[in-house]
N, C-alpha and C. Protein backbone atom coordinates (compact mmCIF):
# COMPACT_ATOMS: atom_id res chain seq x y z
N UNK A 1 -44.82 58.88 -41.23
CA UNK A 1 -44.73 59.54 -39.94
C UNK A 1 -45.94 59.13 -39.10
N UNK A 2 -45.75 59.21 -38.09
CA UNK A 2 -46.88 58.43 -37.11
C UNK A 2 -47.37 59.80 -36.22
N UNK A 3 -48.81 59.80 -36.09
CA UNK A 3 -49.05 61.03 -35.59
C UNK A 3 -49.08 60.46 -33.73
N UNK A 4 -48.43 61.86 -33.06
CA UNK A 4 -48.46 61.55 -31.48
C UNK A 4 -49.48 62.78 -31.01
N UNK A 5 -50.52 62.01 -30.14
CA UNK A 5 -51.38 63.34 -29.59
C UNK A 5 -50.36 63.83 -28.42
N UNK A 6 -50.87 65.16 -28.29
CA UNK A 6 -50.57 66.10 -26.91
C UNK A 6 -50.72 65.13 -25.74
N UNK A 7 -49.95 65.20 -24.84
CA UNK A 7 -50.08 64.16 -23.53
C UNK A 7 -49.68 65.41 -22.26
N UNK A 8 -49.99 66.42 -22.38
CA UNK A 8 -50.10 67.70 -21.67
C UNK A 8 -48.60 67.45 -21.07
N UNK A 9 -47.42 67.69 -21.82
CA UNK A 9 -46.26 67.56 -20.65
C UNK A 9 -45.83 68.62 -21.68
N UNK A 10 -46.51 69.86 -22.46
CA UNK A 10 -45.96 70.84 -23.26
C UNK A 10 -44.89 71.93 -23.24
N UNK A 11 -44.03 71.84 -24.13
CA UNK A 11 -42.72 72.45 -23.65
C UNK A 11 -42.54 73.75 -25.19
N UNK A 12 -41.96 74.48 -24.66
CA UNK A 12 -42.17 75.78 -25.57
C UNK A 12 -40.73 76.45 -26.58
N UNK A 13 -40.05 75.60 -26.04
CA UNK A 13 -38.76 76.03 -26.45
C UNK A 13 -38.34 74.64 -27.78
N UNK A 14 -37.31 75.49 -28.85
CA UNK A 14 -36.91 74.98 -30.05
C UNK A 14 -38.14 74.86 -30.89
N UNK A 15 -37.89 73.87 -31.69
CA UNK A 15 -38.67 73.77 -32.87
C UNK A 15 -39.86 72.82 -32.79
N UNK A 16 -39.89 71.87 -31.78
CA UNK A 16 -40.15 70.86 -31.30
C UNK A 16 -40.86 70.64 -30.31
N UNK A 17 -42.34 70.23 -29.03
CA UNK A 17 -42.38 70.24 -28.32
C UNK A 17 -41.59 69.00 -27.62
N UNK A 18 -41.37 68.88 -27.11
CA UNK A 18 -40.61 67.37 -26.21
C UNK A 18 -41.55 66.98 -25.72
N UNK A 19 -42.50 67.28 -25.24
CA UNK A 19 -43.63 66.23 -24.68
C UNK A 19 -44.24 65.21 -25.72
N UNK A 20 -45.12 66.14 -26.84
CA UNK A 20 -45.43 64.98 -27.60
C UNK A 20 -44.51 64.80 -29.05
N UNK A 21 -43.51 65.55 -29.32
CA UNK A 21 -42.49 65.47 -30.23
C UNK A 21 -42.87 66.09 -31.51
N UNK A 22 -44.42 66.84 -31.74
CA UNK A 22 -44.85 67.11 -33.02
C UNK A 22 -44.06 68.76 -33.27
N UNK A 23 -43.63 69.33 -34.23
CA UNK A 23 -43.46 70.25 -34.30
C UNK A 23 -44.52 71.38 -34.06
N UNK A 24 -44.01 72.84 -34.09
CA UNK A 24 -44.71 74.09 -34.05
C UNK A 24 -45.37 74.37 -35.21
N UNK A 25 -45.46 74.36 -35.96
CA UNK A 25 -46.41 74.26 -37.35
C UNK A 25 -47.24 73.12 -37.32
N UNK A 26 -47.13 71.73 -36.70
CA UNK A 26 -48.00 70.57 -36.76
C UNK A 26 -48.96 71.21 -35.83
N UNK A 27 -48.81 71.45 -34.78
CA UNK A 27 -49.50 71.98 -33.46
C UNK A 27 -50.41 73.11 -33.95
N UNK A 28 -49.40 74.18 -34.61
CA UNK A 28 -50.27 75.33 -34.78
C UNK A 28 -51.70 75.35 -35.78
N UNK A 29 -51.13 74.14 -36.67
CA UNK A 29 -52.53 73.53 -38.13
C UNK A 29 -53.46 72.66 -37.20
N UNK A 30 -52.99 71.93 -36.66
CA UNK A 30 -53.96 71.09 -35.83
C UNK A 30 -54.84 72.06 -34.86
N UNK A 31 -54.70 72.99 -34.52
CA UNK A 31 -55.06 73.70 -33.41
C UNK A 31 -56.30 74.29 -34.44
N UNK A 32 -55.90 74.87 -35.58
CA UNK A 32 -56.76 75.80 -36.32
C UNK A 32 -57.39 74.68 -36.98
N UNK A 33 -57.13 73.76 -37.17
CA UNK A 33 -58.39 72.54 -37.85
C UNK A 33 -59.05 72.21 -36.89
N UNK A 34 -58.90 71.75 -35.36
CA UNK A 34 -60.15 71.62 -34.41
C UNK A 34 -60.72 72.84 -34.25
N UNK A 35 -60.37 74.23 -34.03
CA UNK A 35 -60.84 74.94 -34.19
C UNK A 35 -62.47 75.86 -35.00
N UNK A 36 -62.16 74.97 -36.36
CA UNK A 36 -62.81 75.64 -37.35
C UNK A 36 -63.80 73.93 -37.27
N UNK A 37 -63.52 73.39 -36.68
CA UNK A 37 -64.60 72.09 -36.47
C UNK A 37 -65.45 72.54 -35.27
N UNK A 38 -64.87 73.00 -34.17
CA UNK A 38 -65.43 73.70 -33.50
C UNK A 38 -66.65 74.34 -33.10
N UNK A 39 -65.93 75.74 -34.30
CA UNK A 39 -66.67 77.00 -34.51
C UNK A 39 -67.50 76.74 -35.38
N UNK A 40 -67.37 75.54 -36.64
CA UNK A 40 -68.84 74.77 -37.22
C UNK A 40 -69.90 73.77 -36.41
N UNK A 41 -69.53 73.59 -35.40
CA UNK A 41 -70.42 72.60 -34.75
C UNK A 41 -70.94 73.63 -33.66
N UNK A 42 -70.57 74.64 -33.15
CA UNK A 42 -71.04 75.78 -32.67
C UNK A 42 -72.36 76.45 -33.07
N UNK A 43 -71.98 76.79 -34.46
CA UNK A 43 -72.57 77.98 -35.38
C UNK A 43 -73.93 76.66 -35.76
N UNK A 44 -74.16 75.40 -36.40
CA UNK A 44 -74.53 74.63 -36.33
C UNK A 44 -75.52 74.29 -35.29
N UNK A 45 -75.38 75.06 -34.05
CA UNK A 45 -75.77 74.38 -32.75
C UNK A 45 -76.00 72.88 -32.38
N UNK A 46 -75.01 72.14 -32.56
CA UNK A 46 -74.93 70.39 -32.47
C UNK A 46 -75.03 70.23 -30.85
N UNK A 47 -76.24 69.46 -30.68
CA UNK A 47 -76.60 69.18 -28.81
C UNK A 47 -75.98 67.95 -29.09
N UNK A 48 -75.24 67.65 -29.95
CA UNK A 48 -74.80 65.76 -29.41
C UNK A 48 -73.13 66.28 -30.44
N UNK A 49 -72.43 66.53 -29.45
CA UNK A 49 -71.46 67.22 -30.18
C UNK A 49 -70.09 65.51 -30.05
N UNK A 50 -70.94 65.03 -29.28
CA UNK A 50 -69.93 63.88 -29.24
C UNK A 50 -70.04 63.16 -30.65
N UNK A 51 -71.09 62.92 -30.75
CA UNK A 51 -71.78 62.36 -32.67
C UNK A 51 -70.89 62.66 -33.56
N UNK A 52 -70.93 63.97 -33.54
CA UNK A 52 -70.57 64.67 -34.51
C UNK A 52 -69.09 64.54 -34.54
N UNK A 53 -68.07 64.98 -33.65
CA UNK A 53 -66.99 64.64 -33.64
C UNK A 53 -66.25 63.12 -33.98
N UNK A 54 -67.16 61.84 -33.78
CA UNK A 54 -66.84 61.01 -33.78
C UNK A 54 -67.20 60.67 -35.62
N UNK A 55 -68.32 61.14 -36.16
CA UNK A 55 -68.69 60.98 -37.15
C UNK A 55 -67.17 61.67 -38.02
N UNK A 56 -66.63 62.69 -37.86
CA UNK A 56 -65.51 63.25 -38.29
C UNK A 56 -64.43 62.63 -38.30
N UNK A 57 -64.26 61.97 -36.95
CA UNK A 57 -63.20 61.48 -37.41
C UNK A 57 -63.03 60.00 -38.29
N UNK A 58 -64.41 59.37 -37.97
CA UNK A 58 -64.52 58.61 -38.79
C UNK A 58 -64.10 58.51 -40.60
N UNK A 59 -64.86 60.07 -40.69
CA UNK A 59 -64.87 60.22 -42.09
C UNK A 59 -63.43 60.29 -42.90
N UNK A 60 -62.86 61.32 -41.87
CA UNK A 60 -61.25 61.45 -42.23
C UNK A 60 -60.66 59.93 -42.37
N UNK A 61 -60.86 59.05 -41.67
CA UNK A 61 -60.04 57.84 -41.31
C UNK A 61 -60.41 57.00 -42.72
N UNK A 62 -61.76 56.84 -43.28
CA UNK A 62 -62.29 55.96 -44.81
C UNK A 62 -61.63 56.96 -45.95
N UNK A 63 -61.39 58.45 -45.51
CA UNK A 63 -60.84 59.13 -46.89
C UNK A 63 -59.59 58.93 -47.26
N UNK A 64 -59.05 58.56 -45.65
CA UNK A 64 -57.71 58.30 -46.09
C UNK A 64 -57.54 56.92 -45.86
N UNK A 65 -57.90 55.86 -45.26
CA UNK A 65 -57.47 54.38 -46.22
C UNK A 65 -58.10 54.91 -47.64
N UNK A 66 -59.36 55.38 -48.11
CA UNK A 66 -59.43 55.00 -49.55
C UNK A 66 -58.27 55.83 -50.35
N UNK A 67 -57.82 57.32 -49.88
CA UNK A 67 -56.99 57.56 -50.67
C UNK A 67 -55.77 56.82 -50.75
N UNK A 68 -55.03 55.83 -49.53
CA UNK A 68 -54.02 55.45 -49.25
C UNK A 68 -54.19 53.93 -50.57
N UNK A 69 -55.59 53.26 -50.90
CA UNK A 69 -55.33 52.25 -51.73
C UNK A 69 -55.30 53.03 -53.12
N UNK A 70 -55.36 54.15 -53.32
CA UNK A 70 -55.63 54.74 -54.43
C UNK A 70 -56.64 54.49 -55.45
N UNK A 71 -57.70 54.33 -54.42
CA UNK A 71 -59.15 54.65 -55.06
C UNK A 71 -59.87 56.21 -55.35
């Protein structure tokens, strides 16, 4: 499955948004995982919050090629 970001054309009805096509449970986990990245880079007090976010997603991206070669 290929992930599609939000492209703000959000629609509320069915199971589905039609703007970016992810379901209501994809949306609602994603929402509470930036969230709690958030409220740690908050609590943290990070003055270079761009760093930090970028460092994240970095990290996610090497955990999963390495998990994807099954290292």
């Amino acid at each position: 499955m290929k992930f599609n970001p939000c492209i703000d054309k959000c629609t509320y009805e069915g199971t589905h948004c039609e703007g970016c096509g992810r379901s209501r449970e994809e949306i609602a986990e994603t929402k509470k995982l930036v969230m709690a990245l958030v409220d740690f880079a908050q609590t943290q007090g990070y003055e270079n919050v761009d760093d930090f976010a970028n460092a994240i997603g970095q990290s996610i991206a090497k955990k999963l090629k390495k998990s994807a070669s099954g290292k």
